[in-house]
Protein backbone atom coordinates (compact mmCIF):
# COMPACT_ATOMS: atom_id res chain seq x y z
CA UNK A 1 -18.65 -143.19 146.02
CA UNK A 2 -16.58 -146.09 146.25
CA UNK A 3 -18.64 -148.65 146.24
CA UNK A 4 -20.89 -147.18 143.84
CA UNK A 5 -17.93 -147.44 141.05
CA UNK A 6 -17.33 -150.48 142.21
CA UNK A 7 -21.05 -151.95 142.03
CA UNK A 8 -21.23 -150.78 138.22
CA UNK A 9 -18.89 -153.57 137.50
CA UNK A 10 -20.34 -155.84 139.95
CA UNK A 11 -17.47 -155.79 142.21
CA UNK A 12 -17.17 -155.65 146.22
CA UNK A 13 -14.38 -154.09 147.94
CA UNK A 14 -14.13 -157.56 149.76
CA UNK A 15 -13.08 -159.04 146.38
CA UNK A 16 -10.03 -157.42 145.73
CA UNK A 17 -6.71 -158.47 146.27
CA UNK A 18 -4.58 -156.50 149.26
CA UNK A 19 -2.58 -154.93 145.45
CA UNK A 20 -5.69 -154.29 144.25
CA UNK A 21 -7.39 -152.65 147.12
CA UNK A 22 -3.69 -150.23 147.86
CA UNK A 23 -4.04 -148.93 144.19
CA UNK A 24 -7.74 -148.63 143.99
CA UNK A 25 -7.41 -146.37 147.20
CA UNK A 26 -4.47 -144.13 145.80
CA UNK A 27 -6.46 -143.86 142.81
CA UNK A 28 -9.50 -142.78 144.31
CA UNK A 29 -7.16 -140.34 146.61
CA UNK A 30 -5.09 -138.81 143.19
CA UNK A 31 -8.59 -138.74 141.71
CA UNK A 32 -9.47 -136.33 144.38
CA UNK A 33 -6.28 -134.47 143.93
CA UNK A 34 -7.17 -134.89 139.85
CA UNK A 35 -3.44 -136.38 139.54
CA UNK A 36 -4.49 -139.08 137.93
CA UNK A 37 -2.88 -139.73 134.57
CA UNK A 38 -2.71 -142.05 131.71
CA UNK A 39 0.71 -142.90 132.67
CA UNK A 40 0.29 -143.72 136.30
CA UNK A 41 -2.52 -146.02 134.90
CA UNK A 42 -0.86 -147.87 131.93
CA UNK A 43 2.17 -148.59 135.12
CA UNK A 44 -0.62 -149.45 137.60
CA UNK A 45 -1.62 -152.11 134.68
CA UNK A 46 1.56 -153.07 133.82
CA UNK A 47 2.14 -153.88 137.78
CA UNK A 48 -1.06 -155.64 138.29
CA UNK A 49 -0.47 -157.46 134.69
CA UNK A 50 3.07 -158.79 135.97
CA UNK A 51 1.80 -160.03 139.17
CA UNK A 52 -0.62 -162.05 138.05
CA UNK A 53 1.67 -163.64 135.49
CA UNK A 54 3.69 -164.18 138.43
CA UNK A 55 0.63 -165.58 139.87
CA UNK A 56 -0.33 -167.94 137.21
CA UNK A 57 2.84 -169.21 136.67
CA UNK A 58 3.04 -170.84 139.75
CA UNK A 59 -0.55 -171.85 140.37
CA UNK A 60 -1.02 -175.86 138.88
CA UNK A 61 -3.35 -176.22 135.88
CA UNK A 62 -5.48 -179.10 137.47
CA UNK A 63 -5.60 -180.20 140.69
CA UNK A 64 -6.26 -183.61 142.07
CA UNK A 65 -8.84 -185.39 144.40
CA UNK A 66 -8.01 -188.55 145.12
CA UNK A 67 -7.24 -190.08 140.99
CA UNK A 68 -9.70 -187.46 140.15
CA UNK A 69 -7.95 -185.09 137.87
CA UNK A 70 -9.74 -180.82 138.22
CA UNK A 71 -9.68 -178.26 136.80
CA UNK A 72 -7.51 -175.36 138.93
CA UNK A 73 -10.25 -172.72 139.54
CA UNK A 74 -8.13 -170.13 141.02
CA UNK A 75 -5.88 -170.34 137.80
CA UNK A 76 -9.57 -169.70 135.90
CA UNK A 77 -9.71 -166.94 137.55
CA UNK A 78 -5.75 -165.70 137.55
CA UNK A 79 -6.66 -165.88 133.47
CA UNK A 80 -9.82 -163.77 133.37
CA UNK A 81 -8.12 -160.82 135.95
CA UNK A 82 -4.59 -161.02 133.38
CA UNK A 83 -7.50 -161.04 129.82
CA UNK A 84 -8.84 -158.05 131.91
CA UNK A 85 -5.59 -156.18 132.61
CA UNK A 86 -4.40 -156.92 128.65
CA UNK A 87 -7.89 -155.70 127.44
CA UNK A 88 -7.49 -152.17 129.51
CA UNK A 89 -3.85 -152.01 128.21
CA UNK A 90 -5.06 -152.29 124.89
CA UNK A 91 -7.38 -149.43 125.45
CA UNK A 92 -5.17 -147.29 126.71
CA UNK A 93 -2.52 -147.74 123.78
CA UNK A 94 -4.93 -147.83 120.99
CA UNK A 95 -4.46 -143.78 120.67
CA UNK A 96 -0.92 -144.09 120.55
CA UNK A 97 -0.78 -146.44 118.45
CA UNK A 98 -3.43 -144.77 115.82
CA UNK A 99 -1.24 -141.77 116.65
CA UNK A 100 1.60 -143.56 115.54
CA UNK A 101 0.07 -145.24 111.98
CA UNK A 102 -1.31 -141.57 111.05
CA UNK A 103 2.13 -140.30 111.49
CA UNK A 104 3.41 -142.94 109.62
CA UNK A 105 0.83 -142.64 106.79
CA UNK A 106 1.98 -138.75 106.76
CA UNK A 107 5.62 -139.49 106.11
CA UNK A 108 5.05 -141.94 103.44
CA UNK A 109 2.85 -139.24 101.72
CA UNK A 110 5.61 -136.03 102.26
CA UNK A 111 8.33 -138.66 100.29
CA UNK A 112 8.68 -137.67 96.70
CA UNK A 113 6.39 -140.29 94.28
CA UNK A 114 9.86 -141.73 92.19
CA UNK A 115 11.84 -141.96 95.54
């Protein structure tokens, strides 16, 4: 089942970090408990989303062969995972935050016309 989910994003277990790997297990174990929520995955994202700041941070924009100046593919890569993690977070907020502008929409209609 696993690697099934994992294939429809074409994904391998062997791809994933150790982080990655811990959570995706725990997941799949809640999952089969059905405790997974919305909250334990906006703080999974949140996690994952702070270490690879972390990870970016410290990882060199170019590197260099001989006078040879490169581009730094693992910090390529530390971008696409952290675009990723910010694109899921946005998906998981986007009901709050419509939640949020319909309930603001509903107090500025309950407020008298003149006030």
């Amino acid at each position: 089942m696993l690697d099934e989910l994992l294939e429809r994003f074409d994904l391998k277990y062997e791809q994933l970090s150790s982080v990655e790997r811990e959570t995706l297990l725990s997941w799949m174990d809640a999952l089969n408990r059905n405790q997974l929520t919305t909250d334990k995955i906006q703080q999974y994202i949140n996690v994952m989303r702070d270490a690879v700041d972390q990870e970016l941070v410290n990882e060199p924009e170019f590197n260099y062969l001989f006078i040879f100046r490169v581009p730094n593919r693992k910090q390529i890569l530390l971008k696409a995972r952290l675009r990723n993690y910010m694109l899921l977070q946005a998906f998981l907020l986007t009901p709050e935050k419509a939640k949020a502008a319909l309930e603001r929409a509903l107090e500025g209609l309950s407020k008298p016309k003149g006030a």
